[in-house]
Protein backbone atom coordinates (compact mmCIF):
# COMPACT_ATOMS: atom_id res chain seq x y z
CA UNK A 1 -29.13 -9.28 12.96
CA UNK A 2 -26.15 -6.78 13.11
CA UNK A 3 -22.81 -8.08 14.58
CA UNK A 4 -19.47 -6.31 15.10
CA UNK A 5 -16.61 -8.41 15.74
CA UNK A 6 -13.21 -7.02 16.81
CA UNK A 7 -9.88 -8.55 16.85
CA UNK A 8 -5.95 -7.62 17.21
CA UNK A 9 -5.72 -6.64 20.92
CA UNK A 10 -2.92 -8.02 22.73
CA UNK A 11 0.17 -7.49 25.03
CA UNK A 12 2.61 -5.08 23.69
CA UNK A 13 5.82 -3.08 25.15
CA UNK A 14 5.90 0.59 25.44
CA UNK A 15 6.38 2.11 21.79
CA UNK A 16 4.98 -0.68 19.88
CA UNK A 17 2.40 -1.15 17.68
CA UNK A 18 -0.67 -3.24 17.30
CA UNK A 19 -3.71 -3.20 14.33
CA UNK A 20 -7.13 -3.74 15.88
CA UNK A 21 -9.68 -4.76 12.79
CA UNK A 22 -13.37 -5.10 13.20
CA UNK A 23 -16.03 -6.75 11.13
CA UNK A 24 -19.51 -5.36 10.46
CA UNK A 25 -21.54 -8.56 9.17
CA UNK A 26 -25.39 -9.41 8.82
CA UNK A 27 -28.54 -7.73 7.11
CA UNK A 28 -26.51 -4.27 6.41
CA UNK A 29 -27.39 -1.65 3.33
CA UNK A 30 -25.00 0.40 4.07
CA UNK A 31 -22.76 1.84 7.37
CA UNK A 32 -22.46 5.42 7.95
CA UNK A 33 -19.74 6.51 10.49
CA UNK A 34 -17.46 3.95 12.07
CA UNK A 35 -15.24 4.42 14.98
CA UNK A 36 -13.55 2.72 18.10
CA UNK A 37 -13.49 3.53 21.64
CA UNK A 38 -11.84 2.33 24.53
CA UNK A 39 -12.13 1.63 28.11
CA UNK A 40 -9.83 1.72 30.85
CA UNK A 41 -10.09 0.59 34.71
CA UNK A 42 -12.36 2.45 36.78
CA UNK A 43 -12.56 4.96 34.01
CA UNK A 44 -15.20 6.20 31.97
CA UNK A 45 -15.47 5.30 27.94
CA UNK A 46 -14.11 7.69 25.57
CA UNK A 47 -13.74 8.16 21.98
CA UNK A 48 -10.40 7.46 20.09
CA UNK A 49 -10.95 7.97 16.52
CA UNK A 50 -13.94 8.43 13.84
CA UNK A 51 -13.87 7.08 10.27
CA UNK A 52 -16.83 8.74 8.03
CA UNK A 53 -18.18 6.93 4.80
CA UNK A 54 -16.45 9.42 2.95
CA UNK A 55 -13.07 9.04 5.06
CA UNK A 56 -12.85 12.16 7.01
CA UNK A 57 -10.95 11.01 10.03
CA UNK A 58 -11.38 12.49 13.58
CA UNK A 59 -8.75 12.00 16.65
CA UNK A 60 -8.53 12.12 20.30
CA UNK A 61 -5.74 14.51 21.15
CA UNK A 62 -3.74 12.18 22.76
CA UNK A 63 -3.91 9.62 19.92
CA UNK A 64 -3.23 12.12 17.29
CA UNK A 65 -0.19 11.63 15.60
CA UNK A 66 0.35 7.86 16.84
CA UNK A 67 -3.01 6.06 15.78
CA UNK A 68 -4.59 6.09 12.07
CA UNK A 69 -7.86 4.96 11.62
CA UNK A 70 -9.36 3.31 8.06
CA UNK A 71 -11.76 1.66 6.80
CA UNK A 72 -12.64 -0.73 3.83
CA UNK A 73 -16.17 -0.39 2.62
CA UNK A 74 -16.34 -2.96 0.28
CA UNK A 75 -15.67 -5.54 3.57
CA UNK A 76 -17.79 -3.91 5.78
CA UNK A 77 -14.37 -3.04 7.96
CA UNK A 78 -12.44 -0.62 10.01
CA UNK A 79 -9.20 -0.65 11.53
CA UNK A 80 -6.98 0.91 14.01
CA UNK A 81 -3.43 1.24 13.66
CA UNK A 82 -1.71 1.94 16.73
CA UNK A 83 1.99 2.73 16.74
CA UNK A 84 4.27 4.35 19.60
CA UNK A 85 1.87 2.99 22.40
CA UNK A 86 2.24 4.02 25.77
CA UNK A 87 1.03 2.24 29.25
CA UNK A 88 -1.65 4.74 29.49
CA UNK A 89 -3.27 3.45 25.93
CA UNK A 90 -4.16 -0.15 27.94
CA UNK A 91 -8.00 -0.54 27.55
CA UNK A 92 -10.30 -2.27 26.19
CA UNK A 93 -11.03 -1.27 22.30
CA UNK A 94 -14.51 -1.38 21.13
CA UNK A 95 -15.77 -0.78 17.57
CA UNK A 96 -18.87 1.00 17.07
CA UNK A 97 -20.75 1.79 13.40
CA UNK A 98 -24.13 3.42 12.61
CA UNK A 99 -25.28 0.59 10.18
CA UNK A 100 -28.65 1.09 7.77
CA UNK A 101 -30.26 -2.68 7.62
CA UNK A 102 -33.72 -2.71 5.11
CA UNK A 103 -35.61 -1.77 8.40
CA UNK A 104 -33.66 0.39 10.68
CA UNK A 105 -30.95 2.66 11.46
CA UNK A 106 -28.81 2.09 14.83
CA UNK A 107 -25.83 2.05 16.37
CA UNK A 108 -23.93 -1.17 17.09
CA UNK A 109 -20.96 -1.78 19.04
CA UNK A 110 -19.00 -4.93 18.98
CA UNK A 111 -17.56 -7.28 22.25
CA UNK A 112 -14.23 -5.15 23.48
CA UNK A 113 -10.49 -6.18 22.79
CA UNK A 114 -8.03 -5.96 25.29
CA UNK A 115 -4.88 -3.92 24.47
CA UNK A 116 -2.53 -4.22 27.45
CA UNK A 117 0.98 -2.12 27.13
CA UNK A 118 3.40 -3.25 29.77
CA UNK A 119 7.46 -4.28 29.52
């Protein structure tokens, strides 16, 4: 059994910064592409940023330049920095990761974290 576990969301004030981190744990031989998400009300998911296994990085447009995504594979981890946030960045963040176990490849996603930016 695959789990990915997020953590980091929070309230912040316009321009701040949070770190989202997610943990990839369970039967895993290896994770390919890792990446997170995010959610807003009444609005459909969309991709923020991409991590490869061999670190090439892809961005939303309107993250580019404010968020940097990384990853540690020897911890099975990624993270999200977030800096300069702005009111339209509150969602909830979800992790995803295509993740070999002995048996399968799939995607996985992990629970959500809420980022909320408000003063």
């Amino acid at each position: 059994q695959v789990q990915l576990v997020e953590s980091g969301g929070g309230l912040v004030q316009p321009g701040g910064s949070l770190r989202l981190s997610c943990a990839a744990s369970g039967s895993i031989s290896s994770i390919d592409t890792m990446g997170w998400y995010r959610q807003a009300p009444g609005k459909q998911r969309e991709l923020v940023a991409t991590i490869t296994s061999g670190r090439s990085t892809h961005y939303e447009d309107s993250v580019k330049g404010r968020f940097t995504i990384s990853r540690d594979n020897a911890k099975n981890m990624v993270f999200l920095q977030m800096n300069g946030l702005k009111p339209e960045d509150t969602a909830v963040y979800y992790c995803t990761a295509n993740i070999r176990t002995r048996s399968i490849v799939g995607g996985y996603w992990g629970q959500g974290t809420q980022v909320t930016v408000s003063s």
